[in-house]
PDB file of N, CA and C in Angstrom:
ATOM      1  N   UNK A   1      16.916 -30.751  -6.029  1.00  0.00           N
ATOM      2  CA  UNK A   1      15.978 -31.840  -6.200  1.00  0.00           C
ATOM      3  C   UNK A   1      16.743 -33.152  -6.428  1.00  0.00           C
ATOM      4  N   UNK A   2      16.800 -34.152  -5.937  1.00  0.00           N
ATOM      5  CA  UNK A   2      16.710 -35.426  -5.875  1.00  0.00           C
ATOM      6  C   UNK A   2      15.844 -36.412  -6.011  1.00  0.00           C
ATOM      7  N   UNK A   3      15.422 -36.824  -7.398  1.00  0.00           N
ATOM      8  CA  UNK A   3      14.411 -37.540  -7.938  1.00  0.00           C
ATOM      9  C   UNK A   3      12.993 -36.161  -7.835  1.00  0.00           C
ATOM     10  N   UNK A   4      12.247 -36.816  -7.095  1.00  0.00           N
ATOM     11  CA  UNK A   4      10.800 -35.787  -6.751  1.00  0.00           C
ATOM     12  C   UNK A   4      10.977 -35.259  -5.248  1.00  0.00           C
ATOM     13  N   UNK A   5      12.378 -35.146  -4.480  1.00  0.00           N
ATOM     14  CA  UNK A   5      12.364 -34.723  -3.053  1.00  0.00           C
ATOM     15  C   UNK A   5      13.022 -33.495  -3.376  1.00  0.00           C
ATOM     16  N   UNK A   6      12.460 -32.835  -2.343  1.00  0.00           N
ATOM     17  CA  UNK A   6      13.551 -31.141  -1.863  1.00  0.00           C
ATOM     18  C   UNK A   6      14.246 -31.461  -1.437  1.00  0.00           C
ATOM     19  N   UNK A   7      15.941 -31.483  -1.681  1.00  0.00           N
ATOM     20  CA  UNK A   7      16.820 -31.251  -0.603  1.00  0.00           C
ATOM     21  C   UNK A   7      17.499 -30.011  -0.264  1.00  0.00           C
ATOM     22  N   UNK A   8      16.921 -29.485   1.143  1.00  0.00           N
ATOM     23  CA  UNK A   8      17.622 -28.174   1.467  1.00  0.00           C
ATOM     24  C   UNK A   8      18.731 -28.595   2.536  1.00  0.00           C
ATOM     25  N   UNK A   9      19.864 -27.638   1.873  1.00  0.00           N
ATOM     26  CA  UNK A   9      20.820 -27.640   2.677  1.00  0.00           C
ATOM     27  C   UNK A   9      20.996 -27.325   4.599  1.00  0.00           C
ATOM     28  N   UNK A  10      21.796 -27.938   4.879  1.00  0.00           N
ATOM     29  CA  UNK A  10      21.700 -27.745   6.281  1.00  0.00           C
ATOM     30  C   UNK A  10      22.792 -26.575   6.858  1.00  0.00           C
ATOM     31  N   UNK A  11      22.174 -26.182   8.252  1.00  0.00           N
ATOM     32  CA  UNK A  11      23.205 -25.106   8.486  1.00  0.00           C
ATOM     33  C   UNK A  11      24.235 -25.550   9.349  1.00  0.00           C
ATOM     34  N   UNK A  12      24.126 -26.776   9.916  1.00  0.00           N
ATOM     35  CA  UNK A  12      25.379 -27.631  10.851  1.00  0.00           C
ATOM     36  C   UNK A  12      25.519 -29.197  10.291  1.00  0.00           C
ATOM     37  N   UNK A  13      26.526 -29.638   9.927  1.00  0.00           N
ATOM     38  CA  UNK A  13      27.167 -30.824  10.100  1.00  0.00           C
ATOM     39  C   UNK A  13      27.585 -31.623  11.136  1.00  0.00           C
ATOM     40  N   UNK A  14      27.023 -32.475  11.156  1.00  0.00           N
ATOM     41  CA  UNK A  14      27.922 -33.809  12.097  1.00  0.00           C
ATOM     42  C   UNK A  14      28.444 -35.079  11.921  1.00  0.00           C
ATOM     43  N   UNK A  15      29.460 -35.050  11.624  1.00  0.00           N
ATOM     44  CA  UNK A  15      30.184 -36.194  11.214  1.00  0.00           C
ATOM     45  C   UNK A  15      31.445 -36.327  11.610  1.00  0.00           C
ATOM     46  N   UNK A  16      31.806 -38.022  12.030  1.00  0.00           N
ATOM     47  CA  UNK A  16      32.419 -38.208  12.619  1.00  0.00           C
ATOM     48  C   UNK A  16      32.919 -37.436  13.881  1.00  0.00           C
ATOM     49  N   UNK A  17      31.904 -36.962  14.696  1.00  0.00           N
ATOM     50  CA  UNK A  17      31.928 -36.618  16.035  1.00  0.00           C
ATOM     51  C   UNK A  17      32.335 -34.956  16.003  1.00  0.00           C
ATOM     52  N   UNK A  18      32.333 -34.284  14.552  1.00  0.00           N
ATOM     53  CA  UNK A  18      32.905 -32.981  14.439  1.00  0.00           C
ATOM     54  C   UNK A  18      31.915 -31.947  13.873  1.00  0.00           C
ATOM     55  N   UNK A  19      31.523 -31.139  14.427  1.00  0.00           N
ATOM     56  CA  UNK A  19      29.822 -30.150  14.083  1.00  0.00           C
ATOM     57  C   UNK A  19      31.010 -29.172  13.162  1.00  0.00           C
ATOM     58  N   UNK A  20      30.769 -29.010  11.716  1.00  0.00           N
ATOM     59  CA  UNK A  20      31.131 -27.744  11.294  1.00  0.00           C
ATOM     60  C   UNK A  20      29.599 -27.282  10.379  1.00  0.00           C
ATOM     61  N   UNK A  21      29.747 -25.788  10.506  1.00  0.00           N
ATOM     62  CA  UNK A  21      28.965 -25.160  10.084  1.00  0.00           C
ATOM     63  C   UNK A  21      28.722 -24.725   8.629  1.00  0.00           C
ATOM     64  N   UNK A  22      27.618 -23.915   7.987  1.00  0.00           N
ATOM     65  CA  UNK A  22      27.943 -23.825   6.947  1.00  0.00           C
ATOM     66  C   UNK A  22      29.390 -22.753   6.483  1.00  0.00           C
ATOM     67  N   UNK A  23      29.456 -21.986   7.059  1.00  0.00           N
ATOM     68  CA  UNK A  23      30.630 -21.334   6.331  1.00  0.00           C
ATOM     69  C   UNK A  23      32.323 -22.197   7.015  1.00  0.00           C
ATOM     70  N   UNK A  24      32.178 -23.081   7.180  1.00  0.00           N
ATOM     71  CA  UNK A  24      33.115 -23.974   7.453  1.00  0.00           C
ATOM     72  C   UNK A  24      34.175 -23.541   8.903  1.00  0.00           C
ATOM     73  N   UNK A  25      33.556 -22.812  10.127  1.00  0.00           N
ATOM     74  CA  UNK A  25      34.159 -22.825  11.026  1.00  0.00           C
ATOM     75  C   UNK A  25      33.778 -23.989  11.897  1.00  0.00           C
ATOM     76  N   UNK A  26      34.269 -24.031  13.534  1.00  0.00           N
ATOM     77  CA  UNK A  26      34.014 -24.746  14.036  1.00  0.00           C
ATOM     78  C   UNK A  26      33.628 -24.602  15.257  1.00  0.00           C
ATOM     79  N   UNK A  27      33.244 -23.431  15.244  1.00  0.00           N
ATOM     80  CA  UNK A  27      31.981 -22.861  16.050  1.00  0.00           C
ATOM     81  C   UNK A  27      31.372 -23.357  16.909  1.00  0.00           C
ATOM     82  N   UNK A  28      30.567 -24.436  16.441  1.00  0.00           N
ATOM     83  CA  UNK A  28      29.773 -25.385  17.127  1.00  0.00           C
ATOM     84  C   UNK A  28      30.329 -26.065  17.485  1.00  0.00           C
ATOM     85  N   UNK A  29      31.237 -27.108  17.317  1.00  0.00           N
ATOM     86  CA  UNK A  29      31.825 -27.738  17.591  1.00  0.00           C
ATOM     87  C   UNK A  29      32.682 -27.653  19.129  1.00  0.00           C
ATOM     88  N   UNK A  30      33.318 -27.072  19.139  1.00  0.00           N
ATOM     89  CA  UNK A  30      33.882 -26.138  20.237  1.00  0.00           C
ATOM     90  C   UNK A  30      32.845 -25.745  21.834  1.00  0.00           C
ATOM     91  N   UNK A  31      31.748 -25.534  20.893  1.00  0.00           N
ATOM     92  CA  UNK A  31      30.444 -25.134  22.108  1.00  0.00           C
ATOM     93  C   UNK A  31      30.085 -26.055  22.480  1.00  0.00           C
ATOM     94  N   UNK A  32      29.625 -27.279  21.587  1.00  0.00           N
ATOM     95  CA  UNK A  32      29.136 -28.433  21.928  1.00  0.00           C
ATOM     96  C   UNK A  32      29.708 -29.257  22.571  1.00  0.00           C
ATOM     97  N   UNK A  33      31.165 -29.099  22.496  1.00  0.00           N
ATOM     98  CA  UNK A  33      32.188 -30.310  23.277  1.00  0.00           C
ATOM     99  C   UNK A  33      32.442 -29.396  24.453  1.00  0.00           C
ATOM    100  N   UNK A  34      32.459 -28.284  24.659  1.00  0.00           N
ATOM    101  CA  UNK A  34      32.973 -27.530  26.044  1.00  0.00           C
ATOM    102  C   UNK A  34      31.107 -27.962  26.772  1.00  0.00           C
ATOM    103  N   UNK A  35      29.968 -28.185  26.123  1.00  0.00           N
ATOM    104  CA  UNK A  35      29.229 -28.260  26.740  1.00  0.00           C
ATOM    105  C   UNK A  35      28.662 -29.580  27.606  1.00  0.00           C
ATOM    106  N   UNK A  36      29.415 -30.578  26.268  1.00  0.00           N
ATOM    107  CA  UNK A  36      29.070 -31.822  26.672  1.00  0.00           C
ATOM    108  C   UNK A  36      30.270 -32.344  28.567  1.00  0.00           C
ATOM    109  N   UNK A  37      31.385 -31.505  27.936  1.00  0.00           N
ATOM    110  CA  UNK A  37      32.376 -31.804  28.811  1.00  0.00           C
ATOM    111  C   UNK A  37      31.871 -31.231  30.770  1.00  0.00           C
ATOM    112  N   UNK A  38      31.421 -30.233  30.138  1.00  0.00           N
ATOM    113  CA  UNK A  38      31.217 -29.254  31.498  1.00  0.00           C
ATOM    114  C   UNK A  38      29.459 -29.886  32.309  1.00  0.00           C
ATOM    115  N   UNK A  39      29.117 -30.755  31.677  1.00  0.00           N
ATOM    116  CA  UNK A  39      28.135 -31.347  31.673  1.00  0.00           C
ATOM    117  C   UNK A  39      28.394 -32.653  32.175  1.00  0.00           C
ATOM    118  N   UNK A  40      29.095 -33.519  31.427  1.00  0.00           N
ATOM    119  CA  UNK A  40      30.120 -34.528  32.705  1.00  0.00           C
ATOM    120  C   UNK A  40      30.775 -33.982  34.118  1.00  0.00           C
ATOM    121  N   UNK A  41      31.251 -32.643  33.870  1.00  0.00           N
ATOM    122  CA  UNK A  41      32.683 -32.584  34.779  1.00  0.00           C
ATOM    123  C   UNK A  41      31.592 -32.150  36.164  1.00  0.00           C
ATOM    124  N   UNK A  42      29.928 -31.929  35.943  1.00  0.00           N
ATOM    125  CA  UNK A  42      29.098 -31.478  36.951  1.00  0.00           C
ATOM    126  C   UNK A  42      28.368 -32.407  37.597  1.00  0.00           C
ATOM    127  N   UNK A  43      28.096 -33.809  36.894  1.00  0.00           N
ATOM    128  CA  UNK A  43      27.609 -35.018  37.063  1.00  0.00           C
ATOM    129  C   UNK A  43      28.534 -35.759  38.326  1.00  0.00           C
ATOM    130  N   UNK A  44      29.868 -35.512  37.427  1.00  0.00           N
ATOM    131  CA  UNK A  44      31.352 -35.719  38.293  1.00  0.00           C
ATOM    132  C   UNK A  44      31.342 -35.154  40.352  1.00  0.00           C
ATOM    133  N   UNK A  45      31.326 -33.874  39.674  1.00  0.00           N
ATOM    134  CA  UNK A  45      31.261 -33.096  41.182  1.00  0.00           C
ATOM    135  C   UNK A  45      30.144 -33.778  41.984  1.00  0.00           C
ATOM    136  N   UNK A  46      29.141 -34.036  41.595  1.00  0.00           N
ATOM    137  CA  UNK A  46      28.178 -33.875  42.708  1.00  0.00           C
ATOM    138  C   UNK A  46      28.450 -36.107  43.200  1.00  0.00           C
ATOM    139  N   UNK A  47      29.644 -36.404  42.880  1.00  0.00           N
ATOM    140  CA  UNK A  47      29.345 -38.102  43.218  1.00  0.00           C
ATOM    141  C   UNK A  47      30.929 -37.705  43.654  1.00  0.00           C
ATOM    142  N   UNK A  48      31.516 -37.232  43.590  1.00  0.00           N
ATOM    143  CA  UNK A  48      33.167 -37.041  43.680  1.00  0.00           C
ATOM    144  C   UNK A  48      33.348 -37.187  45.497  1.00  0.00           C
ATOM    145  N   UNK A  49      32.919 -37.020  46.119  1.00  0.00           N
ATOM    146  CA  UNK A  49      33.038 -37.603  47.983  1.00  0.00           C
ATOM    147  C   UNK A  49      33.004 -38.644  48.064  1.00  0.00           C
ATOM    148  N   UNK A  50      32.146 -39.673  46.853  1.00  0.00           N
ATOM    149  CA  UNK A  50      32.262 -40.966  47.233  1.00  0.00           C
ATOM    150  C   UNK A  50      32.675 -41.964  46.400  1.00  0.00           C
ATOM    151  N   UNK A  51      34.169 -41.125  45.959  1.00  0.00           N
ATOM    152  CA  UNK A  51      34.789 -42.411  44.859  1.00  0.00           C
ATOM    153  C   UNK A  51      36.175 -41.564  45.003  1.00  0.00           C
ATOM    154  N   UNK A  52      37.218 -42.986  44.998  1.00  0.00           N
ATOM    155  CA  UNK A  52      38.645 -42.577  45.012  1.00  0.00           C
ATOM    156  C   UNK A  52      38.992 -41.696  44.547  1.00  0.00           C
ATOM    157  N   UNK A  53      39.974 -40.664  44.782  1.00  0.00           N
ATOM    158  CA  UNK A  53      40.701 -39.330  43.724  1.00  0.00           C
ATOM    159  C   UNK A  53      40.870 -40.250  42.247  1.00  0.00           C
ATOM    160  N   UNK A  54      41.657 -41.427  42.564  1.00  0.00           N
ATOM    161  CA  UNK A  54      42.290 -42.006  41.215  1.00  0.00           C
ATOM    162  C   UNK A  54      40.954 -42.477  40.305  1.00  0.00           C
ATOM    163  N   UNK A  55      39.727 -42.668  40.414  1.00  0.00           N
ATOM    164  CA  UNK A  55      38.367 -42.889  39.903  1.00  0.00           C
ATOM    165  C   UNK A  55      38.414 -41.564  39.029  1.00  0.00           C
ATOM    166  N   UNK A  56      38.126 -40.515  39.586  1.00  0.00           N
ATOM    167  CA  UNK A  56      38.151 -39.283  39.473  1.00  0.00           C
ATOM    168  C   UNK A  56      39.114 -39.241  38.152  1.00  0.00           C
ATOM    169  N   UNK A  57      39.880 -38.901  38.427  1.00  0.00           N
ATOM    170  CA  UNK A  57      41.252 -39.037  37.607  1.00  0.00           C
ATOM    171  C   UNK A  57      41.061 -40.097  36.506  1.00  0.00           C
ATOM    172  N   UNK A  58      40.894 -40.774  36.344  1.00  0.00           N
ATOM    173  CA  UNK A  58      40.269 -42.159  35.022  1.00  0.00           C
ATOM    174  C   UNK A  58      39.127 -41.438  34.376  1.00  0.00           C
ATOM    175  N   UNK A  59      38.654 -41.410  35.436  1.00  0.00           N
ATOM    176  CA  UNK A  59      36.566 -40.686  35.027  1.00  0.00           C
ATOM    177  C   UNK A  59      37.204 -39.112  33.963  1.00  0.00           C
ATOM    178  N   UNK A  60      37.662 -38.027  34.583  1.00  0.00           N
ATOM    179  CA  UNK A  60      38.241 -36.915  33.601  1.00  0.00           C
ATOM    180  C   UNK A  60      38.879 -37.309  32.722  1.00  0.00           C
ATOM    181  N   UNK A  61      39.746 -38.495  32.218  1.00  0.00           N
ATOM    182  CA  UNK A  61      40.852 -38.523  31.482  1.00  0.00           C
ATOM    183  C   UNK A  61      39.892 -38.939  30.308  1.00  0.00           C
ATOM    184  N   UNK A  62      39.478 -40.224  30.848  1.00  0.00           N
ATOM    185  CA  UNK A  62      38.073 -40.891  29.962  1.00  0.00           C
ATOM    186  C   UNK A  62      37.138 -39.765  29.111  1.00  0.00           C
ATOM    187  N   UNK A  63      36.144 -39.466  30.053  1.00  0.00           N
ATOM    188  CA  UNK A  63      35.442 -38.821  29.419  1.00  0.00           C
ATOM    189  C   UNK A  63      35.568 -37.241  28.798  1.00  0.00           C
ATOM    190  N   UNK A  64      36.728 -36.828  29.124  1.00  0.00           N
ATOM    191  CA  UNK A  64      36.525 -35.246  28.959  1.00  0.00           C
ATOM    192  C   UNK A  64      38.012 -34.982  28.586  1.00  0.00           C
ATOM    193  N   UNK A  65      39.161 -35.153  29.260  1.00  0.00           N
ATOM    194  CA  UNK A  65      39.988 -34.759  28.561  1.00  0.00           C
ATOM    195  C   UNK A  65      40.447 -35.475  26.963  1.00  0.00           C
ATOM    196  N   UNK A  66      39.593 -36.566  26.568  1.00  0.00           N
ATOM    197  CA  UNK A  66      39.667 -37.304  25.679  1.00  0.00           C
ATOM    198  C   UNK A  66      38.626 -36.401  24.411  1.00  0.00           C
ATOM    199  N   UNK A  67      37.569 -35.892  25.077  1.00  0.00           N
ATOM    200  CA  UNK A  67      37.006 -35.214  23.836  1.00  0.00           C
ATOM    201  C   UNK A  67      37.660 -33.821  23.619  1.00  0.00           C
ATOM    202  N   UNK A  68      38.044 -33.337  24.630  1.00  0.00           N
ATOM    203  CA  UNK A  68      39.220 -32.299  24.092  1.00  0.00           C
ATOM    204  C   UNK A  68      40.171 -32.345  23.034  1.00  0.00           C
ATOM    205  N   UNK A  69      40.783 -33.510  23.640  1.00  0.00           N
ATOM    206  CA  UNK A  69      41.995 -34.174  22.484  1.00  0.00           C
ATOM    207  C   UNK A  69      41.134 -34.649  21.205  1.00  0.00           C
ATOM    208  N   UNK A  70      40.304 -35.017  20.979  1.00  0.00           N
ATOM    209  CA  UNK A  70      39.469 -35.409  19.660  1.00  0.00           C
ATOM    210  C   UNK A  70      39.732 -34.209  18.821  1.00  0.00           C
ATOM    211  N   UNK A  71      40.587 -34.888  17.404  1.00  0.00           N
ATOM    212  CA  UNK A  71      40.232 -33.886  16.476  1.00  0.00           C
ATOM    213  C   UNK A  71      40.708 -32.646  16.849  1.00  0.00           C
ATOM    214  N   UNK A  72      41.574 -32.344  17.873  1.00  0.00           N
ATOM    215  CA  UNK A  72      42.072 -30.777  17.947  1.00  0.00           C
ATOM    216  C   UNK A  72      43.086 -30.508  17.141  1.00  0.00           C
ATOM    217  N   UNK A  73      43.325 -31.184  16.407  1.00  0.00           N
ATOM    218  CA  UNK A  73      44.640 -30.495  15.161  1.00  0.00           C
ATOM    219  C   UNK A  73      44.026 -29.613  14.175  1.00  0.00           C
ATOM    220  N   UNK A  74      42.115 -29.635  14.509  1.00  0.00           N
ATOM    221  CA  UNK A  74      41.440 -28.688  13.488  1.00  0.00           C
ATOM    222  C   UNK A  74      41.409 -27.394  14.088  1.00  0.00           C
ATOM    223  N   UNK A  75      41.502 -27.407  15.168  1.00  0.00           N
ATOM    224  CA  UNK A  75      41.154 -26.439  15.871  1.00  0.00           C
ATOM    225  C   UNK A  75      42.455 -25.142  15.851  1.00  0.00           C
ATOM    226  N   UNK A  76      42.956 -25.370  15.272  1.00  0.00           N
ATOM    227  CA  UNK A  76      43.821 -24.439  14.837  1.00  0.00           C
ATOM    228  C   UNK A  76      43.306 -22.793  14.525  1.00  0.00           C
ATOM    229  N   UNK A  77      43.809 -21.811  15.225  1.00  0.00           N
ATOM    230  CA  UNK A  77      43.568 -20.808  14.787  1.00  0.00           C
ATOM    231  C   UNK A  77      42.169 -20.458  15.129  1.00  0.00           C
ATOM    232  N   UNK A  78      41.542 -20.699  16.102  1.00  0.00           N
ATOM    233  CA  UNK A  78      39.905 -20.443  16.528  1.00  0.00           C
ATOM    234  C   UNK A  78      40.214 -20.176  18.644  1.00  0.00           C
ATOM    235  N   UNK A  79      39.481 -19.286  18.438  1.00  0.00           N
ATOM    236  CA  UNK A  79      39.788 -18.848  20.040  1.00  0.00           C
ATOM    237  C   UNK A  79      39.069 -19.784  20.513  1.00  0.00           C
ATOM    238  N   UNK A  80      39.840 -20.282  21.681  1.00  0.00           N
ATOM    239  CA  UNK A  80      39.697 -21.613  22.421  1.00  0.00           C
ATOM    240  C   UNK A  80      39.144 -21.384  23.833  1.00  0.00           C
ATOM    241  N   UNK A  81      38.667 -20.390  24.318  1.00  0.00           N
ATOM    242  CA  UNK A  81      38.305 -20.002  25.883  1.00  0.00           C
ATOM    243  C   UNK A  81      37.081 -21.102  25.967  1.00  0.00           C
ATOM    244  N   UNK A  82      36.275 -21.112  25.260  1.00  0.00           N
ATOM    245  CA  UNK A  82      35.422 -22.223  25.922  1.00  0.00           C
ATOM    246  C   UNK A  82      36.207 -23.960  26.419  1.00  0.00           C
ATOM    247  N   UNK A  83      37.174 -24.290  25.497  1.00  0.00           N
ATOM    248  CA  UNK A  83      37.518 -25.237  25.883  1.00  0.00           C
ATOM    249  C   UNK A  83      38.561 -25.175  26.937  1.00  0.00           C
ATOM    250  N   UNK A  84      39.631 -24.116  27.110  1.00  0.00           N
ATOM    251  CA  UNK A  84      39.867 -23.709  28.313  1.00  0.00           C
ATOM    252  C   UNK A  84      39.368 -23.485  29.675  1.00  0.00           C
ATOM    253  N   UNK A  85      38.349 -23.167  29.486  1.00  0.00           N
ATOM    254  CA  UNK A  85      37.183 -22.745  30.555  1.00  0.00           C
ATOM    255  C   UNK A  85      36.952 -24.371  31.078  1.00  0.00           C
ATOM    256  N   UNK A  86      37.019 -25.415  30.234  1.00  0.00           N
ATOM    257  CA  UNK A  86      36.639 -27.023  30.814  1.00  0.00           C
ATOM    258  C   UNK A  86      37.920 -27.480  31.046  1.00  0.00           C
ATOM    259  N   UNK A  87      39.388 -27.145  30.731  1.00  0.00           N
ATOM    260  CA  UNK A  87      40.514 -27.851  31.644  1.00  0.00           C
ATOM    261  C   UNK A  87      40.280 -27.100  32.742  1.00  0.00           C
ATOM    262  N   UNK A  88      40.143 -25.633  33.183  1.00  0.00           N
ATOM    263  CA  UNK A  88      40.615 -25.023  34.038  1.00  0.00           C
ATOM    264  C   UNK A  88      39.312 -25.922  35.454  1.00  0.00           C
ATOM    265  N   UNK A  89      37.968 -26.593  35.082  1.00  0.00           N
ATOM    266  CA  UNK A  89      36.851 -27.000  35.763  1.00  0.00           C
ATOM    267  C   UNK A  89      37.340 -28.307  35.853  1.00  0.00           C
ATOM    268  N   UNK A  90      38.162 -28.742  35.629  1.00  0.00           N
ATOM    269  CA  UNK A  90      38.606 -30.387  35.247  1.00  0.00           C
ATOM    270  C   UNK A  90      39.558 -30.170  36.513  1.00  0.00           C
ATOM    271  N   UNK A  91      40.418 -29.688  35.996  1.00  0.00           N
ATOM    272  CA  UNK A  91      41.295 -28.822  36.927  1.00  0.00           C
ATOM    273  C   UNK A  91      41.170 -28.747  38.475  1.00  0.00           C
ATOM    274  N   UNK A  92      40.480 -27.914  38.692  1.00  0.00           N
ATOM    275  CA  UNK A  92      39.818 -27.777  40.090  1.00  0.00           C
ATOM    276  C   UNK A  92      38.938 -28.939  40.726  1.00  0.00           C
ATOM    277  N   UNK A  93      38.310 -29.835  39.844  1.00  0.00           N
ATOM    278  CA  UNK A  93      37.667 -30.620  40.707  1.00  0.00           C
ATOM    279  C   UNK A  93      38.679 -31.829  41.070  1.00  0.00           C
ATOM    280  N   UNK A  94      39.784 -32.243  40.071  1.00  0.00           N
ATOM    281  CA  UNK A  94      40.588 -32.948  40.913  1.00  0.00           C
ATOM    282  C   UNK A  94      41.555 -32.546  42.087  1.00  0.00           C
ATOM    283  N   UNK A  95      41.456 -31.317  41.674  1.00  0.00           N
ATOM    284  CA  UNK A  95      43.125 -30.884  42.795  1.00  0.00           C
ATOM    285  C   UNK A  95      41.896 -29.856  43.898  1.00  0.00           C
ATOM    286  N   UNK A  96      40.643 -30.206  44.068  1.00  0.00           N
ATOM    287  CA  UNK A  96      39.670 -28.999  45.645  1.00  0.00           C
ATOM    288  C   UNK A  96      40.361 -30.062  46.437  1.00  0.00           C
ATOM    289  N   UNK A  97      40.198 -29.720  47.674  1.00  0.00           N
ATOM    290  CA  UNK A  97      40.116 -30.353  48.684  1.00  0.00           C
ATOM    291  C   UNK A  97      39.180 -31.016  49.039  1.00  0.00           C
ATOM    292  N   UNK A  98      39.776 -32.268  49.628  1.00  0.00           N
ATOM    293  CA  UNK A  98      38.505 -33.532  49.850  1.00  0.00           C
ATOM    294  C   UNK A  98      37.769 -32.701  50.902  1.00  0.00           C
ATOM    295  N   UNK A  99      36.035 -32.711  51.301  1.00  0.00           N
ATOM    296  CA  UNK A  99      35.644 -32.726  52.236  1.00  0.00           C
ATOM    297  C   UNK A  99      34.639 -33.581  52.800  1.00  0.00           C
ATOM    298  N   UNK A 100      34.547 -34.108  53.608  1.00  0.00           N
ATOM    299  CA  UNK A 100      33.384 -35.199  53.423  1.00  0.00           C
ATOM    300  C   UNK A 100      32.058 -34.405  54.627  1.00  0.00           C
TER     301      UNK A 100
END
């Protein structure tokens, strides 16, 4: 209680751009940024025929390999395949072959 309000605890945090949960993993965090990323990197694909490789290349570095790098010194010790799973899609859409 706070004055005459309920305050119930929450089961996810967000702050400063980092979701931890209640028992203090980073769980979410991890899901949410492999989701947000893989969610750009698909926006990406479907405009990628009609913008320079080097666009491309700015556009991934910018938006996605940058939230990777956010804050990964926490990420220590937490299996990382989801965020793997978004270099390896990052990956491939710069180095497919152009086709127009």
């Amino acid at each position: 209680m706070i004055g005459s309000t309920v305050v119930s605890p929450s089961a996810t945090v967000h702050d400063v751009g980092i979701y931890i949960i209640k028992d203090l993993t980073m769980k979410t965090h991890v899901q949410r940024t492999a989701s947000c990323c893989l969610a750009t990197l698909h926006q990406l694909q479907s405009i990628r025929r009609y913008i320079l490789l080097s666009v491309v290349h700015s556009i991934v570095s910018a938006l996605v390999l940058s939230l990777l790098d956010y804050c990964n010194s926490l990420l220590i010790d937490l299996p990382l395949q989801h965020l793997q799973s978004v270099q390896n899609a990052a990956a491939r859409l710069i180095f497919q072959p152009e086709t127009l």
